[in-house]
N, C-alpha and C. Protein backbone atom coordinates (compact mmCIF):
# COMPACT_ATOMS: atom_id res chain seq x y z
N UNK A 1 -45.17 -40.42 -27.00
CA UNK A 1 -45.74 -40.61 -25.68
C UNK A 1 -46.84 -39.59 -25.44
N UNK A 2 -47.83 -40.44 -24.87
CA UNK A 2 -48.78 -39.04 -24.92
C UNK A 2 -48.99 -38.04 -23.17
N UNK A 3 -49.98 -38.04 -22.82
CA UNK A 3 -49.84 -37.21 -21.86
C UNK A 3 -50.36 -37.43 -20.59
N UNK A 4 -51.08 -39.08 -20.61
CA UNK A 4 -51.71 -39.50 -19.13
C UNK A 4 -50.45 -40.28 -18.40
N UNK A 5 -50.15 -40.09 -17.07
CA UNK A 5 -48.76 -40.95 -16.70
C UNK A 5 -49.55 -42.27 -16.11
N UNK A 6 -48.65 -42.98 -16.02
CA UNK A 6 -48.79 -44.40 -15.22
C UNK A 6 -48.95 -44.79 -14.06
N UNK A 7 -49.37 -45.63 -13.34
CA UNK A 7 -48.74 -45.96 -11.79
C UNK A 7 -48.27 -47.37 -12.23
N UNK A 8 -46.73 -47.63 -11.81
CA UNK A 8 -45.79 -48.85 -12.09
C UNK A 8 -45.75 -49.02 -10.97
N UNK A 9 -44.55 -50.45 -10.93
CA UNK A 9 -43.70 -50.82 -9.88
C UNK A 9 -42.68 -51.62 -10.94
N UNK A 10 -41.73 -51.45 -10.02
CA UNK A 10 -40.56 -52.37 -10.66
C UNK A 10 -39.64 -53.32 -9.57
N UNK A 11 -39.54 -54.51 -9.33
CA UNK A 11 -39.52 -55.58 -8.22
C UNK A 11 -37.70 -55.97 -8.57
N UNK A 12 -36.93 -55.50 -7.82
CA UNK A 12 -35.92 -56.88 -7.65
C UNK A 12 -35.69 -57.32 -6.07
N UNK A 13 -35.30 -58.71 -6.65
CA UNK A 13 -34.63 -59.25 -5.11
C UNK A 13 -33.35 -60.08 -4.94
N UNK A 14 -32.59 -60.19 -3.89
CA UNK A 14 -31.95 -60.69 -3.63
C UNK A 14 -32.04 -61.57 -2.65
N UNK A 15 -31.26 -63.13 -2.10
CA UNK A 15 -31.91 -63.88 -1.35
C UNK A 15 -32.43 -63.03 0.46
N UNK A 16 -31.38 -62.27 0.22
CA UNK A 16 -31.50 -61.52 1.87
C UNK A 16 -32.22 -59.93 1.52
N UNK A 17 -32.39 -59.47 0.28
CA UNK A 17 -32.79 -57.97 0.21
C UNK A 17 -33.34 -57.73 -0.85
N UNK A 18 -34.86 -56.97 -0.77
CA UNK A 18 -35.74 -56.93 -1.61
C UNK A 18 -36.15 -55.59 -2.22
N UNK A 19 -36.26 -55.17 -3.19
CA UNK A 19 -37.56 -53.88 -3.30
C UNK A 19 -37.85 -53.73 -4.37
N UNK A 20 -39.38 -53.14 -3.95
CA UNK A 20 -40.08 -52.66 -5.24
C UNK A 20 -40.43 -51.24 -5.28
N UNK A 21 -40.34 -50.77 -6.35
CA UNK A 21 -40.12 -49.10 -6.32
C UNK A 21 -41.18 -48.95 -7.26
N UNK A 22 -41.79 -47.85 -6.86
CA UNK A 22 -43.08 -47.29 -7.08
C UNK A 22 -43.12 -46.42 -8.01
N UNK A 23 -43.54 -46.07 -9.20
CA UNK A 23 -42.94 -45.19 -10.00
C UNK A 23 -44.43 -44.54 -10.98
N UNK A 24 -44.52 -43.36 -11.05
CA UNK A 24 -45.16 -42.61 -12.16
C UNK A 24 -44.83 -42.26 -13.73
N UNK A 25 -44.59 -42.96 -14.66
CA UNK A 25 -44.56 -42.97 -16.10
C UNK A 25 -45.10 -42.18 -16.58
N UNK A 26 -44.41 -41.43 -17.67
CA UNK A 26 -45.58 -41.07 -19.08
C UNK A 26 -45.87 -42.30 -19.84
N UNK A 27 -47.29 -42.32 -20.38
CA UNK A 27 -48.00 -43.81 -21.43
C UNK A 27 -46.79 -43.70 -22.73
N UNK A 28 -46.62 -44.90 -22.83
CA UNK A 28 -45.76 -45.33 -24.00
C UNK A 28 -44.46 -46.11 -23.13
N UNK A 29 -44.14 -45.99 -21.74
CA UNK A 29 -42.71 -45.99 -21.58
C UNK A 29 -42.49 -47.69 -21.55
N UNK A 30 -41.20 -48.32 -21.98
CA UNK A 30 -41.32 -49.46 -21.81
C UNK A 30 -40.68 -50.54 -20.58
N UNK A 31 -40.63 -51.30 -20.73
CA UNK A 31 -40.07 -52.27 -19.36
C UNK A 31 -38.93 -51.64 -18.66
N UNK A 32 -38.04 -51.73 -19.90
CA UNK A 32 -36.55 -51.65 -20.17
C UNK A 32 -36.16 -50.32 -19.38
N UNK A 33 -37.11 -49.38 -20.09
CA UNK A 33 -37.13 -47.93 -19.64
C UNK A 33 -37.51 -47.47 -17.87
N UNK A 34 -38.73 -48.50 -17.68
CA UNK A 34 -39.01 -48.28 -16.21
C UNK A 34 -38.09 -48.80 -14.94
N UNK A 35 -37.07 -49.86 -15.65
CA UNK A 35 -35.90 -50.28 -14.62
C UNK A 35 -35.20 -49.16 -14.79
N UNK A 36 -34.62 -48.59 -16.05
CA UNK A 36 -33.60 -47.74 -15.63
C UNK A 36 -33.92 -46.21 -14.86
N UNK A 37 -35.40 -46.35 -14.89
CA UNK A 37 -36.17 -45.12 -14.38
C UNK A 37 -36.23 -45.45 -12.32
N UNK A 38 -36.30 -46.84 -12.14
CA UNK A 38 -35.92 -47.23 -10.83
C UNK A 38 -34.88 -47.02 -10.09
N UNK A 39 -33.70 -46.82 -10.56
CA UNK A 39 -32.39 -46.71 -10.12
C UNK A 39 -32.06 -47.69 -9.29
N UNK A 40 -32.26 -48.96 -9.54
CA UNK A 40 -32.00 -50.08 -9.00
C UNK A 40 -30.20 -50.03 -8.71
N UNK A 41 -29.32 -49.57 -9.35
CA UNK A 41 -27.89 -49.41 -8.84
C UNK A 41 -27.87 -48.69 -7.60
N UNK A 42 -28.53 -47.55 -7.51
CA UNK A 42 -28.50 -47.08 -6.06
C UNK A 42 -28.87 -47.74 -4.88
N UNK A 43 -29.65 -48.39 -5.30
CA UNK A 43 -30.34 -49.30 -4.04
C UNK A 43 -29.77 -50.64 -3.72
N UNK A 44 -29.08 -51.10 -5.05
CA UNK A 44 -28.42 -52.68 -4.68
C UNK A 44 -26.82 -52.22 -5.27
N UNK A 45 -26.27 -51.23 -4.42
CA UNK A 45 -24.51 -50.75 -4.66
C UNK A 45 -23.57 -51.59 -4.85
N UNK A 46 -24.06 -53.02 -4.14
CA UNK A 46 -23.35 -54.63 -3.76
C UNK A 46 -23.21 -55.00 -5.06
N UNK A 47 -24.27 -54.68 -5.86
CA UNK A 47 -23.57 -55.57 -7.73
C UNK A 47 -23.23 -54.48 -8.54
N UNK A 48 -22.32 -55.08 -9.44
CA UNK A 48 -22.69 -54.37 -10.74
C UNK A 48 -23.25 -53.15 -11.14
N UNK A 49 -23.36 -52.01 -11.78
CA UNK A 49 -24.54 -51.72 -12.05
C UNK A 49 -25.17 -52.26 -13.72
N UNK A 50 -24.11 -52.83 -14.32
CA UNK A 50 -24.95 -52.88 -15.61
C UNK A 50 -25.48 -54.45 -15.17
N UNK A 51 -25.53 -54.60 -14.37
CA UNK A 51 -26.58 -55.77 -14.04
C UNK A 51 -27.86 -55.30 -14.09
N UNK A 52 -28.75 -54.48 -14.45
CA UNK A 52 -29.85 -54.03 -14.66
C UNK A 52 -30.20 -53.64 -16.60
N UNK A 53 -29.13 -53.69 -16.91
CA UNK A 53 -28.99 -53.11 -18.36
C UNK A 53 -29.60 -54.36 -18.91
N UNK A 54 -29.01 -55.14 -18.60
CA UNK A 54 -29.82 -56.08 -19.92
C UNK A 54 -30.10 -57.28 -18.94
N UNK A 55 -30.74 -57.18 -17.98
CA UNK A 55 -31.11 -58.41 -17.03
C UNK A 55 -32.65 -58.59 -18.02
N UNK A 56 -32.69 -60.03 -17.77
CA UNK A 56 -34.27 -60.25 -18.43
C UNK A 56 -35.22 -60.05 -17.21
N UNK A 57 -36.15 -59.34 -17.98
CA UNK A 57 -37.89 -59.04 -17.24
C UNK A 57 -38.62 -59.59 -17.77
N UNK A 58 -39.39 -59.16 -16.73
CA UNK A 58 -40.87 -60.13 -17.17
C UNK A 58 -42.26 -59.10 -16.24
N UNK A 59 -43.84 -58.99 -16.37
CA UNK A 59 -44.64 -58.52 -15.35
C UNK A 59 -45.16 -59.48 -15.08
N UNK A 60 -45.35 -59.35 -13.85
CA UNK A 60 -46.44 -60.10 -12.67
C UNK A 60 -45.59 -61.44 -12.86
N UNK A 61 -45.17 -61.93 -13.30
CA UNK A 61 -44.02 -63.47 -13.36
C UNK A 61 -44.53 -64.04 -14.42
N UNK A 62 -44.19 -63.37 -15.88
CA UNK A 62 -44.26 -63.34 -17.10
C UNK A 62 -43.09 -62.81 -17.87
N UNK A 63 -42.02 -63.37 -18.37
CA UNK A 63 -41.15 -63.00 -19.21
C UNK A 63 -40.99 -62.46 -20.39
N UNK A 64 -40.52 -61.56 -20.43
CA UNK A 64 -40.93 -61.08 -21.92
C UNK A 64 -40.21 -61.22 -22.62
N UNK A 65 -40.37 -61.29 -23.78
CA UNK A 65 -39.36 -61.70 -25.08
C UNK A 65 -38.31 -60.26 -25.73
N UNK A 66 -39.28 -58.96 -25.19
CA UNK A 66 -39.23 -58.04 -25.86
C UNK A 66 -39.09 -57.01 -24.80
N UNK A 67 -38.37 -56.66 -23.55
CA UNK A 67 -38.76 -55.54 -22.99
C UNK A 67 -37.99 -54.25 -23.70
N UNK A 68 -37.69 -54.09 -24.10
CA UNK A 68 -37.36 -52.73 -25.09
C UNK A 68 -38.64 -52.20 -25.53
N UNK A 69 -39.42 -52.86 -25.97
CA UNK A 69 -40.25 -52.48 -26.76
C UNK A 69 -41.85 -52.73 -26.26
N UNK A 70 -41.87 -53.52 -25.34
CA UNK A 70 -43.22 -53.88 -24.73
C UNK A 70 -43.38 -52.37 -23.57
N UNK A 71 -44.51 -52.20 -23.66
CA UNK A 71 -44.95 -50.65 -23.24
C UNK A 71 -45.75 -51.37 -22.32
N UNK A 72 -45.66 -50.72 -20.87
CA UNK A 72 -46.55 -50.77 -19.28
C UNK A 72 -47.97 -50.07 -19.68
N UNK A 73 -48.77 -50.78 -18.87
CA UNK A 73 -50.12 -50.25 -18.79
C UNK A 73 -50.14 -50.22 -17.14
N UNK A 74 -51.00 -49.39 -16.59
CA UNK A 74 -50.92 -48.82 -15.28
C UNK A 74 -51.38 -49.78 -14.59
N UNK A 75 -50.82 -50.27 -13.69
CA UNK A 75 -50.68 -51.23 -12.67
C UNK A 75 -49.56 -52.30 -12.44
N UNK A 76 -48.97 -52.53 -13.59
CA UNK A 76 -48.29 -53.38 -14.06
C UNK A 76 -46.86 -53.80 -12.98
N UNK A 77 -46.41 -54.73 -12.54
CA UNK A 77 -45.30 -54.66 -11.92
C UNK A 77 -43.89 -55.32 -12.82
N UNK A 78 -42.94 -54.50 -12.69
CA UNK A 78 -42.17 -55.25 -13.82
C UNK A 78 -41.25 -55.53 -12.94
N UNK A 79 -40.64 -56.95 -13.47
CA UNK A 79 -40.09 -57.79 -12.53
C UNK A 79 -38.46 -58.16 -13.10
N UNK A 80 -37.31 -57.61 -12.16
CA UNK A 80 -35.93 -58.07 -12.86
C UNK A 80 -34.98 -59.05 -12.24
N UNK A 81 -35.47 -60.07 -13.22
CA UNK A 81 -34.79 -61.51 -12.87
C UNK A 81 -33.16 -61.20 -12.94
N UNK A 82 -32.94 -62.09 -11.76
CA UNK A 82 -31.29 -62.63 -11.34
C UNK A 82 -30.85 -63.72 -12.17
N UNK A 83 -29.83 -64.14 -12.74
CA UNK A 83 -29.58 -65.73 -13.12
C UNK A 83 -29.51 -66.36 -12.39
N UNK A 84 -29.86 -67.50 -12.82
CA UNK A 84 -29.55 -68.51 -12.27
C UNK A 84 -28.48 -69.41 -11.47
N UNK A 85 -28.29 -69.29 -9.66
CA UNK A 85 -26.97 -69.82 -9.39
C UNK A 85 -26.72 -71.34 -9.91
N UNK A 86 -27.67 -71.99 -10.56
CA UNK A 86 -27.61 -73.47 -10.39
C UNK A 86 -28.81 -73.91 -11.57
N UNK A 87 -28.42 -74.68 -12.44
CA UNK A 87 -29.25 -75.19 -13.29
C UNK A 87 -30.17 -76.33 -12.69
N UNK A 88 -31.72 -75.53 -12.97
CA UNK A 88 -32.41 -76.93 -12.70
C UNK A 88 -32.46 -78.13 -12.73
N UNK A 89 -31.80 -78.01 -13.63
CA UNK A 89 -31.66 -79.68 -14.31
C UNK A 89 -30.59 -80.42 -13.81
N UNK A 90 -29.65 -79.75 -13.24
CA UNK A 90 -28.39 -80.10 -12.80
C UNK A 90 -28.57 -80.33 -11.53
N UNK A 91 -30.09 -79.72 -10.60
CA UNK A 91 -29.79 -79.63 -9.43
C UNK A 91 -30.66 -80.82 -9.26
N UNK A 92 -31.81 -80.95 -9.75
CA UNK A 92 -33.01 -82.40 -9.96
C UNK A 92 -31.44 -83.70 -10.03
N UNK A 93 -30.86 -83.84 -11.03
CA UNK A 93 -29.68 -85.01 -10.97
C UNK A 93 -29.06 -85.02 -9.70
N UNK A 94 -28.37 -83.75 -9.18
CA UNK A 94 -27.54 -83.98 -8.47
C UNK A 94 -28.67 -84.74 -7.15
N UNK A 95 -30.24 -84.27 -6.78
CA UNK A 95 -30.79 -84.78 -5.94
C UNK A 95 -31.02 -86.29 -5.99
N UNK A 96 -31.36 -86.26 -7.58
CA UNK A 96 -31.30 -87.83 -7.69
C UNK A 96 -30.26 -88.93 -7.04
N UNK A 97 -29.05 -88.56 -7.39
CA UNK A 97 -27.85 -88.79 -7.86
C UNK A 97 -27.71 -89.40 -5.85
N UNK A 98 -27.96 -88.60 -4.98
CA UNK A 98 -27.74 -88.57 -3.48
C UNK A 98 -28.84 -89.45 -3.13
N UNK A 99 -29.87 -89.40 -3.90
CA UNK A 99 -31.46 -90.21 -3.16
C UNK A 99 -30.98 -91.71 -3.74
N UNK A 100 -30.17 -91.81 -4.76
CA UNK A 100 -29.74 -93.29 -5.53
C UNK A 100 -28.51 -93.90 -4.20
N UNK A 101 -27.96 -93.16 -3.65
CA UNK A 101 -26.83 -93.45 -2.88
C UNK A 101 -26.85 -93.58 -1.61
N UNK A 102 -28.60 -93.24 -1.12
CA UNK A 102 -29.06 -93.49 0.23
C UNK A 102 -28.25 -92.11 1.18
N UNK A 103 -27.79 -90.76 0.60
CA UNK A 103 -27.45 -90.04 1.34
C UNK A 103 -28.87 -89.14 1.67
């Protein structure tokens, strides 16, 4: 890592509670690294905390394949997705499924 720091953000939300935390890096640090540098457990006490450990990210609403290893460039917002309560695909049928039945 060398010696210029960053300006990040790192975004989670919940349907009722949101934040993004503002953060200064040393260059090199990666996704993975800037959530656990957020302390997102302190702020959302209601889950888990290793719900942040291996939740998938993504920046700006881009997923990454790799956040371990993908390194922030300054501005960047890194973003930590929730799962999914409900499969898309399941939820498109089930709409179908009610629009076929006149409900």
């Amino acid at each position: 890592m060398g010696g210029d720091r960053l300006q990040v953000e790192v975004a989670f939300a919940l349907p009722a509670k949101q934040r993004l935390v503002a953060l200064e890096v040393p260059e090199g640090t990666t996704a993975r690294q800037a959530v656990a540098l957020a302390n997102l457990p302190q702020l959302f006490p209601e889950l888990p905390e290793d719900t942040f450990n291996k939740a998938p990210l993504g920046i700006f609403g881009k997923a990454l394949r790799n956040p371990e290893t993908q390194t922030l460039r300054t501005g960047d917002r890194v973003e930590v997705y929730r799962p999914l309560e409900i499969d898309p695909k399941a939820a498109r049928l089930e709409r179908a499924k009610r629009q076929a039945s006149g409900q």
